[in-house]
C-alpha atoms as a PDB file:
ATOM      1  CA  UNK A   1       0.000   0.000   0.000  1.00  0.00           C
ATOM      2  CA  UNK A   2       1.419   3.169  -0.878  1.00  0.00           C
ATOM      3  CA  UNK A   3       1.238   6.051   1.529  1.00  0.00           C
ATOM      4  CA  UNK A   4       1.620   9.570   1.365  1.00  0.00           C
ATOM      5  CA  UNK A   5       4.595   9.453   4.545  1.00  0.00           C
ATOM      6  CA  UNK A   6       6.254   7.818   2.391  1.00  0.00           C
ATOM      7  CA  UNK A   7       5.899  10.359  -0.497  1.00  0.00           C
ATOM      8  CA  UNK A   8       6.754  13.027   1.963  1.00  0.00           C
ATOM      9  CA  UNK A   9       9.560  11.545   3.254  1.00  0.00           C
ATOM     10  CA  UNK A  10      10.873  11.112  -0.746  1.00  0.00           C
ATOM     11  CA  UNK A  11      10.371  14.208  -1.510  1.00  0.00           C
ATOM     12  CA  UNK A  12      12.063  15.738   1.355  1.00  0.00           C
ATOM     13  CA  UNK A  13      15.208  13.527   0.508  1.00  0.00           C
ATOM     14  CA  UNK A  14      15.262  15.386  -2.590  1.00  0.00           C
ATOM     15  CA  UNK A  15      14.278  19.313  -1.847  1.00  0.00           C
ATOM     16  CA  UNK A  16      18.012  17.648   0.237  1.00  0.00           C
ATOM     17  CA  UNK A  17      19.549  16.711  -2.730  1.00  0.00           C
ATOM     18  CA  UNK A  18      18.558  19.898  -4.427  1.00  0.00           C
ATOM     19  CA  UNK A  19      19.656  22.433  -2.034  1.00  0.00           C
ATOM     20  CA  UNK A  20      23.153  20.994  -2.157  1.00  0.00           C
ATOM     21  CA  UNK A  21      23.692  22.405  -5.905  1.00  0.00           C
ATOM     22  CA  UNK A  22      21.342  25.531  -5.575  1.00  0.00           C
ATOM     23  CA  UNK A  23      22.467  28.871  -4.602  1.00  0.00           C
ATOM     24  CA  UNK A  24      22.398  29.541  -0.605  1.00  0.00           C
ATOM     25  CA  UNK A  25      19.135  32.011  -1.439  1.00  0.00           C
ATOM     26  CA  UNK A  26      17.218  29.415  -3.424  1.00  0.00           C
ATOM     27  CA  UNK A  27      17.573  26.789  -0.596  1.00  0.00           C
ATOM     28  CA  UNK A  28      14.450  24.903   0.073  1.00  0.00           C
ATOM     29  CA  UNK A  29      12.562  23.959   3.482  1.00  0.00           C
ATOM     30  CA  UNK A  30      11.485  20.678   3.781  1.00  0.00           C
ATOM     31  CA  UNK A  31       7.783  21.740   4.827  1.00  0.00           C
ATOM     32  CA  UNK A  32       4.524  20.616   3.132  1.00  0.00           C
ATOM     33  CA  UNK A  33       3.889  24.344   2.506  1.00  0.00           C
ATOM     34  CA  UNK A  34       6.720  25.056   0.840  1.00  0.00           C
ATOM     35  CA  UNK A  35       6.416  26.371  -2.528  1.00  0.00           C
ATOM     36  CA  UNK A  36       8.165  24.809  -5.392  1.00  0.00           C
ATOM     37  CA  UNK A  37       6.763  26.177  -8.416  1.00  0.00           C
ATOM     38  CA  UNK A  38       4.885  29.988  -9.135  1.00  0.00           C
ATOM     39  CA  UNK A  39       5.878  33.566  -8.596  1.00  0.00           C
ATOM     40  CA  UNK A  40       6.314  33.329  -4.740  1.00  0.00           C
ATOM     41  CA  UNK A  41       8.621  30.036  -5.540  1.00  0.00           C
ATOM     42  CA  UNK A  42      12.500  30.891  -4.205  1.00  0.00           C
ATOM     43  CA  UNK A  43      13.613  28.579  -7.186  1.00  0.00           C
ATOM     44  CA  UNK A  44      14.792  29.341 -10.503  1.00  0.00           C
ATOM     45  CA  UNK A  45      13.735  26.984 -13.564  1.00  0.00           C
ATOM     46  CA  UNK A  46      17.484  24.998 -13.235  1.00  0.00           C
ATOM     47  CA  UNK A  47      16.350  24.502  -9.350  1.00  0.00           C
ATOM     48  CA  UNK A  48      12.810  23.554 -10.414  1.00  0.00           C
ATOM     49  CA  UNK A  49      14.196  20.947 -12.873  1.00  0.00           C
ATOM     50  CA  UNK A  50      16.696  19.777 -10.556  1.00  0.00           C
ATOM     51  CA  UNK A  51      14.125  19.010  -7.912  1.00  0.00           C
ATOM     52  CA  UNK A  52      11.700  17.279 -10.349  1.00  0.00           C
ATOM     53  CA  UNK A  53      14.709  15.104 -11.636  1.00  0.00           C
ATOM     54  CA  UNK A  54      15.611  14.035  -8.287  1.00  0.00           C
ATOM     55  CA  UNK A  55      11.737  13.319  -7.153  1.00  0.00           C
ATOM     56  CA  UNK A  56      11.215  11.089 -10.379  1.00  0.00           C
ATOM     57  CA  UNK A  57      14.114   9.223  -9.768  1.00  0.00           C
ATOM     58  CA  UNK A  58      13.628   8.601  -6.280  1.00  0.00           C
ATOM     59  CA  UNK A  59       9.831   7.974  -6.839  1.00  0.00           C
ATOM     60  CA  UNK A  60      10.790   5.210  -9.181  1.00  0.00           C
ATOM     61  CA  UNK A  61      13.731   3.830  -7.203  1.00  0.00           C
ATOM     62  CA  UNK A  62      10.960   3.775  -4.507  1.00  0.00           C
ATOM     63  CA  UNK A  63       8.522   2.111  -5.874  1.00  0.00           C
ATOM     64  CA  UNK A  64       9.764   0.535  -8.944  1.00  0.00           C
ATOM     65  CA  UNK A  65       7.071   2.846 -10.869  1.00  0.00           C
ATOM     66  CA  UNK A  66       7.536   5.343 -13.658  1.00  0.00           C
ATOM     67  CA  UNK A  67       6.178   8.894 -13.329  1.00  0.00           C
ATOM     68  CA  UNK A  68       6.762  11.848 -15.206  1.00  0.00           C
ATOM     69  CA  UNK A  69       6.276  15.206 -13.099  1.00  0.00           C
ATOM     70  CA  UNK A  70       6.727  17.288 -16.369  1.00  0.00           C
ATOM     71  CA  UNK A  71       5.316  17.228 -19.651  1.00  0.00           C
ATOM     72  CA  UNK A  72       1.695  16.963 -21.284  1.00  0.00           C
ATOM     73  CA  UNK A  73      -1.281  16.248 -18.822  1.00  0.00           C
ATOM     74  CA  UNK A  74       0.670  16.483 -15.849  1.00  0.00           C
ATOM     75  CA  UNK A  75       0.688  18.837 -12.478  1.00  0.00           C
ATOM     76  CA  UNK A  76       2.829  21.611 -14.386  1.00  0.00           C
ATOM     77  CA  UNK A  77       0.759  22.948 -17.317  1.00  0.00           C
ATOM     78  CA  UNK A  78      -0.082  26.607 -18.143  1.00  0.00           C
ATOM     79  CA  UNK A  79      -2.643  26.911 -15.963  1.00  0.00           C
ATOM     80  CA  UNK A  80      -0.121  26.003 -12.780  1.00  0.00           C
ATOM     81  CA  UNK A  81      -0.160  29.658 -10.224  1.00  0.00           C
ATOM     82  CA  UNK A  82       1.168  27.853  -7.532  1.00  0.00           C
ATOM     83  CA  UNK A  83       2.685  24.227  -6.418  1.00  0.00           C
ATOM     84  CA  UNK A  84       3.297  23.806  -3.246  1.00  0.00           C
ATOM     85  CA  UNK A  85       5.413  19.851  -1.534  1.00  0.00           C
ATOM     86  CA  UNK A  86       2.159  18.648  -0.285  1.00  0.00           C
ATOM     87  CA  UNK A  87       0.328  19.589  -4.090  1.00  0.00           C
ATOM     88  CA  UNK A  88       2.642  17.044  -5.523  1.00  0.00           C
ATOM     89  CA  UNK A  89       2.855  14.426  -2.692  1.00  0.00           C
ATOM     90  CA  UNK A  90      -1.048  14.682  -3.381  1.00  0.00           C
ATOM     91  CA  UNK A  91      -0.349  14.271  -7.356  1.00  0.00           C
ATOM     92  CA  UNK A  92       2.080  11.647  -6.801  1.00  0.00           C
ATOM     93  CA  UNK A  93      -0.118   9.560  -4.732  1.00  0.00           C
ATOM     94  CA  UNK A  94      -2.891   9.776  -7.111  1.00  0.00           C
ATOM     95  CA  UNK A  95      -1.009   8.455 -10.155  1.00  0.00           C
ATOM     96  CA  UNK A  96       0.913   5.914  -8.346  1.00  0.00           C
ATOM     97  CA  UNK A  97      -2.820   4.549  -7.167  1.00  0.00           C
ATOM     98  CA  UNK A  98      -3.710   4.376 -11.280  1.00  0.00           C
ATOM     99  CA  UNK A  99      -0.889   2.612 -12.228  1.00  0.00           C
ATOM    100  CA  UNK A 100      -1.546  -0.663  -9.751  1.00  0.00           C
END
């Protein structure tokens, strides 16, 4: 059974693995709040992508599942103001419940 700990824990293992190549300013908390993505986000796109990178690959190291974060009809489209850790623990969750 997947659960969302687990996804939180994950994640927070790499907003870790992020902040050790991101500038000092740009350095993520590991909260559910925090905001990863949108205007009020402290990262810049190379942060952003470096934090998605390292969630995918730990999601699938995890639980030997495939997920894209990125791309068409996913979490991040045009319409995206705002994404905060717990939005994509929740978005996470959901599509690794469709794929079993």
């Amino acid at each position: 059974m997947i659960k969302k700990d687990k996804i939180i824990k994950i994640l927070f293992e790499a907003i870790e693995e992020a902040n050790e190549i991101i500038s000092s300013e740009q350095q993520l908390e590991k909260s559910e709040k925090t905001i990863i993505f949108g205007i009020e986000s402290k990262l810049d796109s190379l942060g952003f992508i470096s934090l998605i990178v390292a969630a995918e690959q730990k999601i699938e190291d995890a639980f030997k599942a495939e997920i894209s974060l990125l791309g068409k009809d996913t979490i991040i489209s045009e319409n995206t103001k705002l994404l905060t850790i717990k939005d994509l623990v929740d978005y996470i969750f959901r599509e690794l419940n469709e794929q079993k």
